[in-house]
N, C-alpha and C. Protein backbone atom coordinates (compact mmCIF):
# COMPACT_ATOMS: atom_id res chain seq x y z
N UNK A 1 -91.53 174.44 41.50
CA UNK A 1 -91.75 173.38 40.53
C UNK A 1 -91.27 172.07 41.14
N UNK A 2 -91.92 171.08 41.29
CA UNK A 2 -91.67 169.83 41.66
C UNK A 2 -90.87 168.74 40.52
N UNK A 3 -89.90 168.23 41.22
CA UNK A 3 -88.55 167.55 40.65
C UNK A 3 -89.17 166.41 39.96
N UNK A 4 -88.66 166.34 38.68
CA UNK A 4 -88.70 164.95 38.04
C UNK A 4 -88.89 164.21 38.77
N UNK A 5 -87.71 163.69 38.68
CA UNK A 5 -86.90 162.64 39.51
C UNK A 5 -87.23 162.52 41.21
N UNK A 6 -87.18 163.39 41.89
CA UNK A 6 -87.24 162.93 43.16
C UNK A 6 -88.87 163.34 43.95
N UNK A 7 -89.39 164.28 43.51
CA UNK A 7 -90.35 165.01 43.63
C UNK A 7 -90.77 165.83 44.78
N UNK A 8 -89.42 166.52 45.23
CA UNK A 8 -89.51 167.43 45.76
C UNK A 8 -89.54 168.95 45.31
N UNK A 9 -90.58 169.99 45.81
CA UNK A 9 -90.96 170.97 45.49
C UNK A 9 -89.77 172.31 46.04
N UNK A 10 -88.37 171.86 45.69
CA UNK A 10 -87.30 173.05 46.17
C UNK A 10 -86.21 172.81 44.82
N UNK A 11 -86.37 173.77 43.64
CA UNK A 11 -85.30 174.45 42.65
C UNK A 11 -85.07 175.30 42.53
N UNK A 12 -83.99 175.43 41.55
CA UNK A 12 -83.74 177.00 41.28
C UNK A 12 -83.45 176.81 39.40
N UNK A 13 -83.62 178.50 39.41
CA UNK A 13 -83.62 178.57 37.37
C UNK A 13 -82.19 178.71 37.37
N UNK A 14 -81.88 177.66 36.93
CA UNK A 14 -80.26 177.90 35.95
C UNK A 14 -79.93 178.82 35.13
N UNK A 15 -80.79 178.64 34.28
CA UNK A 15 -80.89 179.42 32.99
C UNK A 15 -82.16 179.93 32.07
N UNK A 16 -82.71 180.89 31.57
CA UNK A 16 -83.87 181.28 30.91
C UNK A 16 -83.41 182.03 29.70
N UNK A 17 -84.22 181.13 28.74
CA UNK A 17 -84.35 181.83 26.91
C UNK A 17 -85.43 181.71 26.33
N UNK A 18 -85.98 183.14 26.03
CA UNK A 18 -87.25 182.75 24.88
C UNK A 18 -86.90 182.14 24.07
N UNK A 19 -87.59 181.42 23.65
CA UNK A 19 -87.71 180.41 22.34
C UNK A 19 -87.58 181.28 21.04
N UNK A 20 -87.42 180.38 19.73
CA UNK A 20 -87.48 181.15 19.09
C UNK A 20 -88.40 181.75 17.94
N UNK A 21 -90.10 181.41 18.66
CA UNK A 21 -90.99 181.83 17.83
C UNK A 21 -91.22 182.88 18.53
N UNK A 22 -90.97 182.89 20.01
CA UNK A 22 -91.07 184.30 21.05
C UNK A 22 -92.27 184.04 21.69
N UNK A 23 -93.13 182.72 21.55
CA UNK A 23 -94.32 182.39 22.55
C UNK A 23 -94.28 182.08 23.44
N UNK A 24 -92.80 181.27 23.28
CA UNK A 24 -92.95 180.08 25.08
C UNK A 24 -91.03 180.78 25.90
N UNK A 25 -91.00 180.09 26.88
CA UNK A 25 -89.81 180.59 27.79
C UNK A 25 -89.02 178.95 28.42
N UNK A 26 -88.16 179.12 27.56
CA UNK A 26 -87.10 177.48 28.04
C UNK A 26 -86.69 178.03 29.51
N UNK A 27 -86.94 177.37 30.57
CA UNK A 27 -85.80 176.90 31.96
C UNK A 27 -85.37 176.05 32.11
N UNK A 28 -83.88 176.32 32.09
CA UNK A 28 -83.47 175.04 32.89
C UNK A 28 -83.51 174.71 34.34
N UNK A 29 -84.00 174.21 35.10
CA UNK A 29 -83.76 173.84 36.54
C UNK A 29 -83.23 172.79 37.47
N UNK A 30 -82.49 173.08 38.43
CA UNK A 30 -81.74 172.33 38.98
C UNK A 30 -82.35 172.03 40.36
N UNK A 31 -82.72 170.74 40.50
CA UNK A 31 -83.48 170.55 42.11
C UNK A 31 -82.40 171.08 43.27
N UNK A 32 -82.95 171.57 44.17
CA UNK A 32 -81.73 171.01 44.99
C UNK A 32 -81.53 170.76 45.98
N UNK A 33 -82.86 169.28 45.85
CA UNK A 33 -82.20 168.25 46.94
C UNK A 33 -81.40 167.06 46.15
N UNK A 34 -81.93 166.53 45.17
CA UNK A 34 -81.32 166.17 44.37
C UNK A 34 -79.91 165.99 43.61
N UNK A 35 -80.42 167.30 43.15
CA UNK A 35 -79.28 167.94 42.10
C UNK A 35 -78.84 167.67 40.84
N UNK A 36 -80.52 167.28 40.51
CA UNK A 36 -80.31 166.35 39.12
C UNK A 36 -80.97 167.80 38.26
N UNK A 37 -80.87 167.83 36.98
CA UNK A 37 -81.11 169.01 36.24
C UNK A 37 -82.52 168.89 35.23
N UNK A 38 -83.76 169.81 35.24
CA UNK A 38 -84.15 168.99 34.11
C UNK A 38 -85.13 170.64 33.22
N UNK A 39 -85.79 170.31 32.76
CA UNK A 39 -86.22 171.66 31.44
C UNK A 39 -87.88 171.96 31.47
N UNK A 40 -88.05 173.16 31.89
CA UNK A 40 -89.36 173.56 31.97
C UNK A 40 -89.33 174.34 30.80
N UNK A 41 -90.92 174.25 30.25
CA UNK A 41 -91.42 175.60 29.15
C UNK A 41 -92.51 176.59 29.96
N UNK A 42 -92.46 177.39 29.59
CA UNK A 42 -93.37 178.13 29.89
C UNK A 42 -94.45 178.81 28.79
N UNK A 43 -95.47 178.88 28.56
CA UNK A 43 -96.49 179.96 28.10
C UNK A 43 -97.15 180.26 28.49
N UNK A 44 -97.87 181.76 28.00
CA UNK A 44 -98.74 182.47 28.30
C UNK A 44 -100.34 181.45 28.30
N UNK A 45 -100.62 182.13 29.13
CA UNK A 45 -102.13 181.15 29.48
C UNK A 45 -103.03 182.13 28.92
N UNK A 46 -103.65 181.40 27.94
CA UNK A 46 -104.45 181.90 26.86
C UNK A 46 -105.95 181.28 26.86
N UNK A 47 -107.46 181.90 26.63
CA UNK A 47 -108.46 181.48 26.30
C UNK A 47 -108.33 180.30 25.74
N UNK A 48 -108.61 179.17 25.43
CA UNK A 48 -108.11 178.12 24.52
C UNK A 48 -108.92 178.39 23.60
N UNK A 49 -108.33 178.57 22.39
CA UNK A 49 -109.14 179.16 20.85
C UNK A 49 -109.39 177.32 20.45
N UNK A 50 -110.48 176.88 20.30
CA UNK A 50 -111.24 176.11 19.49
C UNK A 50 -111.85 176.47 17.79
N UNK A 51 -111.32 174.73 16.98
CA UNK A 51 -111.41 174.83 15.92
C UNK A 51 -113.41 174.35 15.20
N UNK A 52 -113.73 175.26 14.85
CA UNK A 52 -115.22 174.61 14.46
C UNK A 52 -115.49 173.26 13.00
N UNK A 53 -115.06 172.08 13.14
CA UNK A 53 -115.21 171.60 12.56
C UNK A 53 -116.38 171.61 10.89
N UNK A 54 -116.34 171.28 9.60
CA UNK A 54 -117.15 171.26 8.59
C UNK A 54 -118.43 170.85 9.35
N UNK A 55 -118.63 169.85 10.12
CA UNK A 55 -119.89 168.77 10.83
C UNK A 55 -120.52 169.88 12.10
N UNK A 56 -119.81 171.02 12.27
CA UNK A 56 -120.27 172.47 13.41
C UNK A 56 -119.61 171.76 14.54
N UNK A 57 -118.85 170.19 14.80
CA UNK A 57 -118.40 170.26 16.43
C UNK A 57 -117.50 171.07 16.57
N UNK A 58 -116.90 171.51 17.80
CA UNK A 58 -116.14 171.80 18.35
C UNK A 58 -114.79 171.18 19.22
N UNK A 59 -113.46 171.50 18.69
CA UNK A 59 -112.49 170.92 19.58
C UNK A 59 -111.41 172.05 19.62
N UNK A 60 -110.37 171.92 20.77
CA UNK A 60 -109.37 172.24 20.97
C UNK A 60 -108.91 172.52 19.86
N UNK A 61 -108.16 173.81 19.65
CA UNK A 61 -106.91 174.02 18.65
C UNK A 61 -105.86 172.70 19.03
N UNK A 62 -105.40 172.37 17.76
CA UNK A 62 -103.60 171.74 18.57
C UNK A 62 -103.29 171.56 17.75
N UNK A 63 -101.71 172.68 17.60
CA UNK A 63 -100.92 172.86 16.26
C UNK A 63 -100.17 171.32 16.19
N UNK A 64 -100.22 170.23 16.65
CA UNK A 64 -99.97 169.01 16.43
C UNK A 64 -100.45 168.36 15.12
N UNK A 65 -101.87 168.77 15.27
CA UNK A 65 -102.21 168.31 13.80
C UNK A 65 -101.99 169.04 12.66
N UNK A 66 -101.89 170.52 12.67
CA UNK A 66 -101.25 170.96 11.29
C UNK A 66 -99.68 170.01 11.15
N UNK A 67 -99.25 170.11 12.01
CA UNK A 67 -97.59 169.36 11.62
C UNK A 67 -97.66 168.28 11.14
N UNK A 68 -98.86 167.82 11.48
CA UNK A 68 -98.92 165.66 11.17
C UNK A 68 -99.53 165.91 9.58
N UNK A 69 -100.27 167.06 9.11
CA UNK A 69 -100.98 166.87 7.83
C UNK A 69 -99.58 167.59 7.18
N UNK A 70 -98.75 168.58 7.32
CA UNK A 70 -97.57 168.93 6.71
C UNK A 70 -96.50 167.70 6.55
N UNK A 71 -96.22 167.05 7.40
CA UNK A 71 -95.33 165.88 7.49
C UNK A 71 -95.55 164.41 6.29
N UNK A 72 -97.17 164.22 6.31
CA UNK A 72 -97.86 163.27 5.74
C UNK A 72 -97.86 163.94 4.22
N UNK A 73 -97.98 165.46 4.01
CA UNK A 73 -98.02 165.54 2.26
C UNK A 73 -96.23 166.10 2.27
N UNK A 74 -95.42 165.98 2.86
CA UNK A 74 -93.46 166.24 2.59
C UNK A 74 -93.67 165.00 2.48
N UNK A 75 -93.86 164.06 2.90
CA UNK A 75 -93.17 162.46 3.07
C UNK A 75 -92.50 162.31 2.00
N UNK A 76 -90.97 162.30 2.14
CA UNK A 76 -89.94 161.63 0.84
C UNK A 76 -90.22 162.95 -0.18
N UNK A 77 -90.30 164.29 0.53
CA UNK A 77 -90.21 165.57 0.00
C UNK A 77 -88.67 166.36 0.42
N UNK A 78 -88.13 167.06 -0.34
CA UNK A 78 -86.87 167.67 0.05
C UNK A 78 -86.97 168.38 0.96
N UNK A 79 -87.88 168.49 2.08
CA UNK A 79 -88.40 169.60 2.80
C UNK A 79 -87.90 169.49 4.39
N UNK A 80 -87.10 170.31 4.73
CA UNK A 80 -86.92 170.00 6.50
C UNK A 80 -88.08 169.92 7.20
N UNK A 81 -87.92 169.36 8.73
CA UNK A 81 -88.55 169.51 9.68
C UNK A 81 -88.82 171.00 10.64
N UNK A 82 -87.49 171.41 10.39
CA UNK A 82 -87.37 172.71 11.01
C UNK A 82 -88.52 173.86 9.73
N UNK A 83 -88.30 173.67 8.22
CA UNK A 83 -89.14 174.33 7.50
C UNK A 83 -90.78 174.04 8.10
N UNK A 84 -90.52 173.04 7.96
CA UNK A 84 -92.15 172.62 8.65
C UNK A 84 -92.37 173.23 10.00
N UNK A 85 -91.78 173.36 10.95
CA UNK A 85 -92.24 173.95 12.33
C UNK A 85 -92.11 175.21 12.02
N UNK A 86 -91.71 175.65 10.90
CA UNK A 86 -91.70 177.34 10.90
C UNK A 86 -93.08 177.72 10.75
N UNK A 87 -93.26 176.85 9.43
CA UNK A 87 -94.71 177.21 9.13
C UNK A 87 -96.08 177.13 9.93
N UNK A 88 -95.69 176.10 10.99
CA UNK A 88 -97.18 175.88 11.36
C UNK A 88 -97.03 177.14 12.98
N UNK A 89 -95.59 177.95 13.04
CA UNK A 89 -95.41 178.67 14.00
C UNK A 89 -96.19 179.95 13.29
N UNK A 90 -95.95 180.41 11.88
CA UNK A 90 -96.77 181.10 11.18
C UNK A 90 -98.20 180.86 10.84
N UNK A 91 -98.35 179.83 10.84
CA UNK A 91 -100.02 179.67 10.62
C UNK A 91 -100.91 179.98 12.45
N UNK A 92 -100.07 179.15 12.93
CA UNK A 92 -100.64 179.79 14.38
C UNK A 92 -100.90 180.92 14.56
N UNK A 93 -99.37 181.90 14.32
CA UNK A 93 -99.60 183.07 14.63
C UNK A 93 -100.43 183.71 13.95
N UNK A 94 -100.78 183.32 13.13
CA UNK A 94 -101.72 184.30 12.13
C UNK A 94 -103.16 184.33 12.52
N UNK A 95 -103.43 182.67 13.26
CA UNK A 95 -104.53 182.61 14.04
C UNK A 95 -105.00 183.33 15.25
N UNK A 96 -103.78 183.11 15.58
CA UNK A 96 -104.02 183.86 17.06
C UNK A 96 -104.18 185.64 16.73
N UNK A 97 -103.58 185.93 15.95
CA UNK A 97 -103.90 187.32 15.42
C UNK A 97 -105.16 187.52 15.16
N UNK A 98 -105.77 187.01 14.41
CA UNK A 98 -107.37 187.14 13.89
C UNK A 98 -108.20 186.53 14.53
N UNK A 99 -108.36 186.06 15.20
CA UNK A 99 -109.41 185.11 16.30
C UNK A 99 -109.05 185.24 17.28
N UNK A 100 -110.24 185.02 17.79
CA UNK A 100 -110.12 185.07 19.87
C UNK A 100 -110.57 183.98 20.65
N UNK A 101 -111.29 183.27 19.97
CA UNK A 101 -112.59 182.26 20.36
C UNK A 101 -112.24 180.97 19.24
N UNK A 102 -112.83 181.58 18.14
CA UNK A 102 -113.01 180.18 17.27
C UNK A 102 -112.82 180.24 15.78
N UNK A 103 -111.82 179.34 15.22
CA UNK A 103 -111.41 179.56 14.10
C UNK A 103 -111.82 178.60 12.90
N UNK A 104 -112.25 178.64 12.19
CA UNK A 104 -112.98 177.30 11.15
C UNK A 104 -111.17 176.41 10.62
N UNK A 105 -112.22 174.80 10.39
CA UNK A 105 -110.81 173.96 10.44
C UNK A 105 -110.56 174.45 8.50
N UNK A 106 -111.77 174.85 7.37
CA UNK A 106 -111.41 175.29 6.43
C UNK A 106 -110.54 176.61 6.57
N UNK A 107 -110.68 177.84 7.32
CA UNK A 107 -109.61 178.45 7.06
C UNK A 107 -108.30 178.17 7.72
N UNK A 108 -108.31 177.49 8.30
CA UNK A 108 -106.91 176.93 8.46
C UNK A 108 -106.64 176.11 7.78
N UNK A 109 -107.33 175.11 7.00
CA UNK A 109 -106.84 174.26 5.90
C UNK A 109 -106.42 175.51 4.63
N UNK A 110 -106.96 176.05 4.38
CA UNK A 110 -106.37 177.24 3.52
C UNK A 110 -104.91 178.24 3.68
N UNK A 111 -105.19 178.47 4.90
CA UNK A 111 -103.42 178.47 5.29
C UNK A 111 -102.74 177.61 4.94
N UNK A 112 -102.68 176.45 5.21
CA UNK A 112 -101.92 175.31 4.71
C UNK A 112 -101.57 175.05 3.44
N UNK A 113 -102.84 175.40 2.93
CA UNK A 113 -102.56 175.14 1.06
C UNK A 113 -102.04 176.37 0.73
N UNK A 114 -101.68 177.82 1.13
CA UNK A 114 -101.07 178.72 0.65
C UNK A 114 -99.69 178.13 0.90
N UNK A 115 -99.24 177.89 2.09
CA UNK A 115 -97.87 177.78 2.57
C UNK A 115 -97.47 176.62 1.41
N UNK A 116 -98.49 175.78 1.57
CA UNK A 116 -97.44 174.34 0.50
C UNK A 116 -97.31 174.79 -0.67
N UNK A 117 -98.37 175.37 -1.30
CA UNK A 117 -97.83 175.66 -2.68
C UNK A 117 -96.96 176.30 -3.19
N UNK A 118 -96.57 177.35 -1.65
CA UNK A 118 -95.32 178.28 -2.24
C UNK A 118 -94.30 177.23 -1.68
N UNK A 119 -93.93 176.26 -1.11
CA UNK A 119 -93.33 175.98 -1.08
C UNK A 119 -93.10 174.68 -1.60
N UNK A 120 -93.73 173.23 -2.42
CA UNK A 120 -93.78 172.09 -2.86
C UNK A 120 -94.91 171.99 -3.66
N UNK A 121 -94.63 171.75 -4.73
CA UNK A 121 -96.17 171.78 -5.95
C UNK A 121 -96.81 170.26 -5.20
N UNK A 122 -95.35 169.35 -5.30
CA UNK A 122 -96.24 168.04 -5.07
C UNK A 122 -97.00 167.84 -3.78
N UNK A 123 -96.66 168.40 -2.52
CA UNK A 123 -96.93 168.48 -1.16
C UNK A 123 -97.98 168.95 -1.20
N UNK A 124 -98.50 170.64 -2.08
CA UNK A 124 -99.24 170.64 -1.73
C UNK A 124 -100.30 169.99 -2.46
N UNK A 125 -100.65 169.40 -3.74
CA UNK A 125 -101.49 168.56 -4.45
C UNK A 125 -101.64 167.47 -3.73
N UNK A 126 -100.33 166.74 -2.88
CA UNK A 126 -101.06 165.52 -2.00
C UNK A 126 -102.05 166.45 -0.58
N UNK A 127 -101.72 167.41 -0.25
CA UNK A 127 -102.29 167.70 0.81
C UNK A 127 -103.91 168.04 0.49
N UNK A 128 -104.12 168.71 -0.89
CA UNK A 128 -104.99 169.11 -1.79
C UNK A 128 -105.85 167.77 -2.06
N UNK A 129 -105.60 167.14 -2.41
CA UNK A 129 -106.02 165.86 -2.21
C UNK A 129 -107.14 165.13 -0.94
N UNK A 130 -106.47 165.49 -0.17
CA UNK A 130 -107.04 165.06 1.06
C UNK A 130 -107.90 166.09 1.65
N UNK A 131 -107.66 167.38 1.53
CA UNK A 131 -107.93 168.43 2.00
C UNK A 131 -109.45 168.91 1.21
N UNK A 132 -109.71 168.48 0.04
CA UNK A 132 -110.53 168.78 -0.63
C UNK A 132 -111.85 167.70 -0.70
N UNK A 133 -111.28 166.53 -0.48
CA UNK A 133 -111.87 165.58 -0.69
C UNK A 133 -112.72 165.22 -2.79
N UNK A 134 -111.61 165.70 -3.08
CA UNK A 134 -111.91 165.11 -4.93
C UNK A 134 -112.44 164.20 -4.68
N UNK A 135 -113.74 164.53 -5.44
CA UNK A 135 -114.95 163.21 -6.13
C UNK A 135 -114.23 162.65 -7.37
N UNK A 136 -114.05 163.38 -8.16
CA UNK A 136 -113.50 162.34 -9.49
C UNK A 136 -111.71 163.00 -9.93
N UNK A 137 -111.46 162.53 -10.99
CA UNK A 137 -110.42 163.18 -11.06
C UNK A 137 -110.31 164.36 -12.12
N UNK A 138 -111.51 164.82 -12.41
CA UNK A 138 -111.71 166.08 -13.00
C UNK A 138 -111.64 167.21 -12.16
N UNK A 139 -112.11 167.05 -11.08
CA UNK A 139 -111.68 168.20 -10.02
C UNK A 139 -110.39 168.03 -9.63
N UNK A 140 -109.54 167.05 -9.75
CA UNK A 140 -108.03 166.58 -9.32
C UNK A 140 -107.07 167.55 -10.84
N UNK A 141 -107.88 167.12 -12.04
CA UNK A 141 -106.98 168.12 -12.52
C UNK A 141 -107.12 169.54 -12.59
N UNK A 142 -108.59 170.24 -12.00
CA UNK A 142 -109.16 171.56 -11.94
C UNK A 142 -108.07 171.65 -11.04
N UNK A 143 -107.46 171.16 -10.05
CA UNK A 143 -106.71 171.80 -8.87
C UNK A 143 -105.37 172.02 -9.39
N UNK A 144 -104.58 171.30 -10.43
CA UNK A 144 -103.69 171.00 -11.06
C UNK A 144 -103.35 172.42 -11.91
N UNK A 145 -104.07 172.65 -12.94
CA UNK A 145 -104.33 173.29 -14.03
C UNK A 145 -103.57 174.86 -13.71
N UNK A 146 -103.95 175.37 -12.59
CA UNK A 146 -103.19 176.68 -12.11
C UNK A 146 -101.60 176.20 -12.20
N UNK A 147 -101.38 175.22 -11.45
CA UNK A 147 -100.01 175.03 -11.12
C UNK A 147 -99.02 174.66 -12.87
N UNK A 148 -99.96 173.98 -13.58
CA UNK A 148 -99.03 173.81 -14.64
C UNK A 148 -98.78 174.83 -15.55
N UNK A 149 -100.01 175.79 -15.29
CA UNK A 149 -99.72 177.19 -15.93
C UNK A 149 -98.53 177.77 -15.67
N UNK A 150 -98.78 177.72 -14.21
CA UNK A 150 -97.49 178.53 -13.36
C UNK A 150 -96.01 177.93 -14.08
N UNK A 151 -96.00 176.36 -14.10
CA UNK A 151 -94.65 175.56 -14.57
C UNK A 151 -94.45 176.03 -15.93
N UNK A 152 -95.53 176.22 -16.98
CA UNK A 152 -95.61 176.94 -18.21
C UNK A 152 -94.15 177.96 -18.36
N UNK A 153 -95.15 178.97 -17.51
CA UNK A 153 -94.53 180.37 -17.29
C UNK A 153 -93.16 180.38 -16.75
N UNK A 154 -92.95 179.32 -15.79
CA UNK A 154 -91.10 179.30 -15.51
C UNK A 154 -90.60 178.55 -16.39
N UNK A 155 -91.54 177.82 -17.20
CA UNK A 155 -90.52 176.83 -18.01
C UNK A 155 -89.54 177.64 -19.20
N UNK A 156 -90.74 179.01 -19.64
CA UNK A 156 -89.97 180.02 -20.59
C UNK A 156 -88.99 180.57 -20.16
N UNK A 157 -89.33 181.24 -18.48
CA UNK A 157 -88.38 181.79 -18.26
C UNK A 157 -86.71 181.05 -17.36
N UNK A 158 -87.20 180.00 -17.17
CA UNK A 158 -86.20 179.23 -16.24
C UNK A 158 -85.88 178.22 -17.23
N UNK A 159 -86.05 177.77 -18.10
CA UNK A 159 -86.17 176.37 -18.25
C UNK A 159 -86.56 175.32 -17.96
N UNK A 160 -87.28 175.43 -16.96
CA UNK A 160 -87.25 174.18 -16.17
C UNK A 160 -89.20 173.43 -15.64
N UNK A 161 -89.53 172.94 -15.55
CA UNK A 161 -91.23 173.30 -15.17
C UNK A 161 -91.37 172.17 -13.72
N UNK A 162 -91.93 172.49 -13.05
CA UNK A 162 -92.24 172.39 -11.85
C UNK A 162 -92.13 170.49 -11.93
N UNK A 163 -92.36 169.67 -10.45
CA UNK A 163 -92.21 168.53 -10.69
C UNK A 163 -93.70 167.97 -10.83
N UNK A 164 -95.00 168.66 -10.17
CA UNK A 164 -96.08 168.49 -10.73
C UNK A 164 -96.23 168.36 -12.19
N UNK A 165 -95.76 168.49 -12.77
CA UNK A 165 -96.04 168.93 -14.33
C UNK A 165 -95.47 167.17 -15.04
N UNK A 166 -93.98 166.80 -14.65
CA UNK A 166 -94.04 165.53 -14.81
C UNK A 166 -94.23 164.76 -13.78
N UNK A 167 -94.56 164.44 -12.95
CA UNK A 167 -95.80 163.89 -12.23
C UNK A 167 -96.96 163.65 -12.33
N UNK A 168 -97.56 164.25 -12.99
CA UNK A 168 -98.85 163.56 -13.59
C UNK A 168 -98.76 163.67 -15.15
N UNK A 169 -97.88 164.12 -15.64
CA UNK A 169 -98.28 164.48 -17.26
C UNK A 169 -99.75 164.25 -17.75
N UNK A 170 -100.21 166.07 -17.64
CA UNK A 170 -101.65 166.13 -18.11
C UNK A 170 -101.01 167.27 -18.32
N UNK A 171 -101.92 167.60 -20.03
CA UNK A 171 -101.95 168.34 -20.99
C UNK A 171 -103.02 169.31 -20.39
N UNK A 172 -102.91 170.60 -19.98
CA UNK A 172 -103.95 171.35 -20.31
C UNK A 172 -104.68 171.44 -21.70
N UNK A 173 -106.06 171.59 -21.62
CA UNK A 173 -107.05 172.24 -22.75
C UNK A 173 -107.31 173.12 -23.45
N UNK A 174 -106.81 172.42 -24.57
CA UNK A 174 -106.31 173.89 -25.57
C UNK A 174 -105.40 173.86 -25.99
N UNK A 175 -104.78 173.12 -25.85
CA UNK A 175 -103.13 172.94 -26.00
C UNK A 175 -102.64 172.36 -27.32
N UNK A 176 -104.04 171.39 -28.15
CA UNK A 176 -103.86 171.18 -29.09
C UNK A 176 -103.35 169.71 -29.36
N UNK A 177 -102.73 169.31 -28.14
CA UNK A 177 -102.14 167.32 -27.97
C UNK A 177 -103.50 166.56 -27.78
């Protein structure tokens, strides 16, 4: 491996740890003509699985952008960063499990909306949002309507009803208000 810093092609591995999704391999290496220290990854060299866009193009997978559409519907959400890299380490893997070649960008947008909803009503309704592309806001509350049920149902048993629920205050139909 050729040196940062000086760019000579003579190191040695300090140290080696799988990571901890178990895909890639941290080294540390130390040049040594140098002797300055610096950090290789390693992964497995894989087919590159391409996503088939709604429009039929074709591009590169890159779990970069699940993180940027997770990040953009948490914004000013109680939600870590580390929660977030878990998930999109699970949505990967789940890809890479079932595909070999090519994976549609809707079922991976569907991964996404499973993970947010179990985990942020509001995250995932902003992600839902975007993800769906709502024409009016009758389909905005069709998307809604499950979730306030759900807040319904804990509100009996928890007390408490989800933050979607006052966040938009909309009455389901039928309700009689």
């Amino acid at each position: 491996m050729q040196c940062l810093f000086c760019k000579v092609d003579n190191d040695k591995v300090v140290n080696s740890r799988t990571s901890v999704d178990g895909l890639s391999i941290k080294r540390r290496r130390e040049c040594l003509s140098c002797g300055r220290r610096y950090t290789t990854y390693e992964r497995i060299e894989e087919n590159p699985l391409r996503v088939v866009k709604k429009d039929g193009t074709r591009e590169p997978f890159d779990r970069k952008k699940i993180l940027s559409g997770l990040l953009k519907a948490c914004e000013k959400r109680p939600v870590s960063t580390d929660t977030l890299e878990n998930i999109v380490n699970e949505i990967e893997r789940e890809i890479y499990n079932k595909f070999d070649r090519e994976v549609t960008s809707s079922f991976i947008g569907s991964l996404v909306m499973q993970k947010l909803r179990i985990l942020d009503a509001v995250a995932y309704v902003r992600f839902a949002s975007v993800y769906r592309e709502f024409k009016d806001i009758s389909e905005f509350i069709d998307e809604l309507k499950p979730l306030m049920t759900g807040a319904k149902k804990k509100k009996k048993t928890m007390g408490a009803a989800t933050p979607a629920v006052y966040l938009f205050n909309i009455r389901p139909e039928g309700n009689g208000a």
